[in-house]
Protein backbone atom coordinates (compact mmCIF):
# COMPACT_ATOMS: atom_id res chain seq x y z
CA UNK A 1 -15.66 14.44 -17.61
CA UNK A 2 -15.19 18.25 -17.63
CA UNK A 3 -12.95 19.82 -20.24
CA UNK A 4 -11.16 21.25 -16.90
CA UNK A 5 -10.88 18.46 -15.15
CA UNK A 6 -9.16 16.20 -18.13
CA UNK A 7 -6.88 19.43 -18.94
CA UNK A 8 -5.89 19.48 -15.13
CA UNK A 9 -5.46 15.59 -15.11
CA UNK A 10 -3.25 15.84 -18.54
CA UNK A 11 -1.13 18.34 -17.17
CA UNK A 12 -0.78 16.52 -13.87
CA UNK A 13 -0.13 13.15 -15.61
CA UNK A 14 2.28 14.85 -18.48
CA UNK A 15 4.21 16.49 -15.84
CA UNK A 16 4.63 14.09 -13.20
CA UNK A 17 8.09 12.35 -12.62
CA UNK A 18 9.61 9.01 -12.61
CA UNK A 19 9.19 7.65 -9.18
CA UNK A 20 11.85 5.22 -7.82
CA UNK A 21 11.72 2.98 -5.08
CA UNK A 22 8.79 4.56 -3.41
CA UNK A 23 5.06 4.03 -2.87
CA UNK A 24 3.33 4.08 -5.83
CA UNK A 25 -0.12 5.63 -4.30
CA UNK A 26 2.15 8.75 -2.90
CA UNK A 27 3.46 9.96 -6.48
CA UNK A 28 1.08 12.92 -7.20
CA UNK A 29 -0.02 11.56 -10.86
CA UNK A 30 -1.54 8.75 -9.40
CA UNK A 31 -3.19 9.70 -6.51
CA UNK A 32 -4.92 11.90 -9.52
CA UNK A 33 -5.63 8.45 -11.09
CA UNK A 34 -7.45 7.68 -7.78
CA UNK A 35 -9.39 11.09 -7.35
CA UNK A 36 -10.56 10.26 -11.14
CA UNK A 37 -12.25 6.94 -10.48
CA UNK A 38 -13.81 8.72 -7.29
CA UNK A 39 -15.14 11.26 -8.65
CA UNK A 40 -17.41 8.67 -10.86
CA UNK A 41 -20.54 7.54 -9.91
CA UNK A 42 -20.82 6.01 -6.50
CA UNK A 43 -23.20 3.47 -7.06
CA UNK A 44 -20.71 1.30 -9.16
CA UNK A 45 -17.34 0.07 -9.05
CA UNK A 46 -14.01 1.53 -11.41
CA UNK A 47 -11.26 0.80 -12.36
CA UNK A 48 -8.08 1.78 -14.03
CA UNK A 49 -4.88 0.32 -15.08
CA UNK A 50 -1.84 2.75 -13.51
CA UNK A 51 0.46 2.41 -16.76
CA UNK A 52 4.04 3.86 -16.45
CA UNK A 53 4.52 6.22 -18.90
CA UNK A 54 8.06 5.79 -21.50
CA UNK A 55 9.15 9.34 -20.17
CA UNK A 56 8.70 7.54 -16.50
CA UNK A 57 5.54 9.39 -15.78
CA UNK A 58 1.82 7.79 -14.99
CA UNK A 59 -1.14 7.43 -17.21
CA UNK A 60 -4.19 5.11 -16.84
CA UNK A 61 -6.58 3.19 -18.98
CA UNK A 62 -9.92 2.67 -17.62
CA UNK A 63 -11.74 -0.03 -17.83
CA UNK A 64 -15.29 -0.60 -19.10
CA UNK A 65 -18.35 0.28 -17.11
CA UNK A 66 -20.30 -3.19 -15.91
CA UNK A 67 -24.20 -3.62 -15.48
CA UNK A 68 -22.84 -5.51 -12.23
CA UNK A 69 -22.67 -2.42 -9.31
CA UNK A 70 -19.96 -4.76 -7.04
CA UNK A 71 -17.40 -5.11 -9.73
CA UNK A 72 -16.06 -4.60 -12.67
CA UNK A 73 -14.04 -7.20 -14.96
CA UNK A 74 -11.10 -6.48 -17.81
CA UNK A 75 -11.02 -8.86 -21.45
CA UNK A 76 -7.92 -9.02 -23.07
CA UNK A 77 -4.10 -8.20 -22.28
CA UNK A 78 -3.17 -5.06 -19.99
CA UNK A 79 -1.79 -2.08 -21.44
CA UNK A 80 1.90 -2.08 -22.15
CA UNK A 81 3.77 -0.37 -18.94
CA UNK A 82 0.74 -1.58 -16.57
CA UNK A 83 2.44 -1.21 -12.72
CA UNK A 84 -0.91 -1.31 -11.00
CA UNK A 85 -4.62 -1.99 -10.74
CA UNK A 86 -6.91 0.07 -8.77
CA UNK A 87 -10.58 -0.09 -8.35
CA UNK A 88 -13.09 1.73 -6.00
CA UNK A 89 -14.89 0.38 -3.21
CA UNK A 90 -17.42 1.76 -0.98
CA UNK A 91 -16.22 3.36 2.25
CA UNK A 92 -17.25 0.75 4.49
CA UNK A 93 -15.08 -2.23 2.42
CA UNK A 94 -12.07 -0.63 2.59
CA UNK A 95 -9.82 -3.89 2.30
CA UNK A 96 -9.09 -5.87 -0.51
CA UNK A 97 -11.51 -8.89 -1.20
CA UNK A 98 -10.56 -12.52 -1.53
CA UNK A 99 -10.68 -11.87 -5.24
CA UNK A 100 -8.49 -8.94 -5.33
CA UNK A 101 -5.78 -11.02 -3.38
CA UNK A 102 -5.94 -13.79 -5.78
CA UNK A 103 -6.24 -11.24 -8.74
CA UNK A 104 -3.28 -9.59 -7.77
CA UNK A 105 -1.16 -12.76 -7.04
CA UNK A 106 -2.54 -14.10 -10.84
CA UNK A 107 -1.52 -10.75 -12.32
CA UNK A 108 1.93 -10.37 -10.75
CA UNK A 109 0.90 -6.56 -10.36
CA UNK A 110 -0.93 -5.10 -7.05
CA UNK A 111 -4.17 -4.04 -6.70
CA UNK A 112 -5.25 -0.77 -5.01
CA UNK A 113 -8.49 -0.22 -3.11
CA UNK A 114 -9.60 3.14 -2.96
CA UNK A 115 -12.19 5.10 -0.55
CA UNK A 116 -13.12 8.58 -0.56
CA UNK A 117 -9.92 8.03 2.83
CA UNK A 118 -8.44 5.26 2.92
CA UNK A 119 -6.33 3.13 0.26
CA UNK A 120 -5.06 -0.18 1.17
CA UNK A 121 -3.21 -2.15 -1.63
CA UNK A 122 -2.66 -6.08 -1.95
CA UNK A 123 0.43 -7.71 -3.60
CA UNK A 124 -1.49 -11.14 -3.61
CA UNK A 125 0.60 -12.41 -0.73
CA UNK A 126 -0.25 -9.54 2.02
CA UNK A 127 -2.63 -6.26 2.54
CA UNK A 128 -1.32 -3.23 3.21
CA UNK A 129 -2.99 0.02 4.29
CA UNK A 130 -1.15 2.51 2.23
CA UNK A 131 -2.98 5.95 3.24
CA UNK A 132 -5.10 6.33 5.51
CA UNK A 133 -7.27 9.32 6.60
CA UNK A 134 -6.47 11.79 3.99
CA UNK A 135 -9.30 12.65 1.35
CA UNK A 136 -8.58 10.77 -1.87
CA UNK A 137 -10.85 13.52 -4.15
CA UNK A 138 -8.31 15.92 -3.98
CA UNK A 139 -5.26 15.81 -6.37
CA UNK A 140 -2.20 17.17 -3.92
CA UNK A 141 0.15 19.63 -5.25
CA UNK A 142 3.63 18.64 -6.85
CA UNK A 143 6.41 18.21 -4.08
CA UNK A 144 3.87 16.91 -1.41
């Protein structure tokens, strides 16, 4: 990762505010969490714990890179303050898979799929398609 781009995703993260009661994927810090794992390689999948911060901000922990290009697989306990999974696809799966809906019902936190434009986010119980159309590589401004 560029020294720019982890300066501009510090900043964003540090300075990002709590966000009550509303869709997690809207709050600018994380949909720079979800540019992040998009702007990885394409040919495998990432993923990233959305951890909320003690100040009420967002942070993530990513986790290891697999040999296995269709997923990717966490050992251990989550991070302390873990709200959220999320975890790339390619364009044409944008909907959770059978395992992220049992994955997310196991882990009592949702999971977030994320295309270069759409994200759709299961809570183990139902999908949801939480933004659709808008590119996902670029980190919106604060306030929008």
């Amino acid at each position: 990762m560029s020294m720019t781009l982890q300066v501009t995703l510090a900043l964003l993260l540090q300075s990002a505010m709590a966000h009550s009661g509303a869709e997690l994927a809207h709050a600018p810090a994380v949909r720079g969490i979800f540019a992040h794992l998009l702007l990885q390689p394409q040919r495998v999948e990432h993923a990233a714990f959305i951890v909320r911060t003690a100040s009420g901000g967002f942070t993530f922990v990513e986790w290891p890179a697999s040999d296995d290009e269709n997923c990717v697989r966490w050992s251990g306990d989550y991070p302390r303050g873990t709200v959220a999974i999320a975890h790339t696809h390619p364009r044409w799966l944008p909907m959770p898979s059978k395992i992220d809906v049992r994955s997310a019902a196991a882990a009592h936190v949702p999971i977030y799929v994320i295309t270069q434009t759409r994200v759709t986010k299961t809570d183990g119980a139902t999908v949801t398609v939480v933004i659709d159309g808008e590119s996902m590589q670029t980190v919106p401004r604060s306030g929008t």
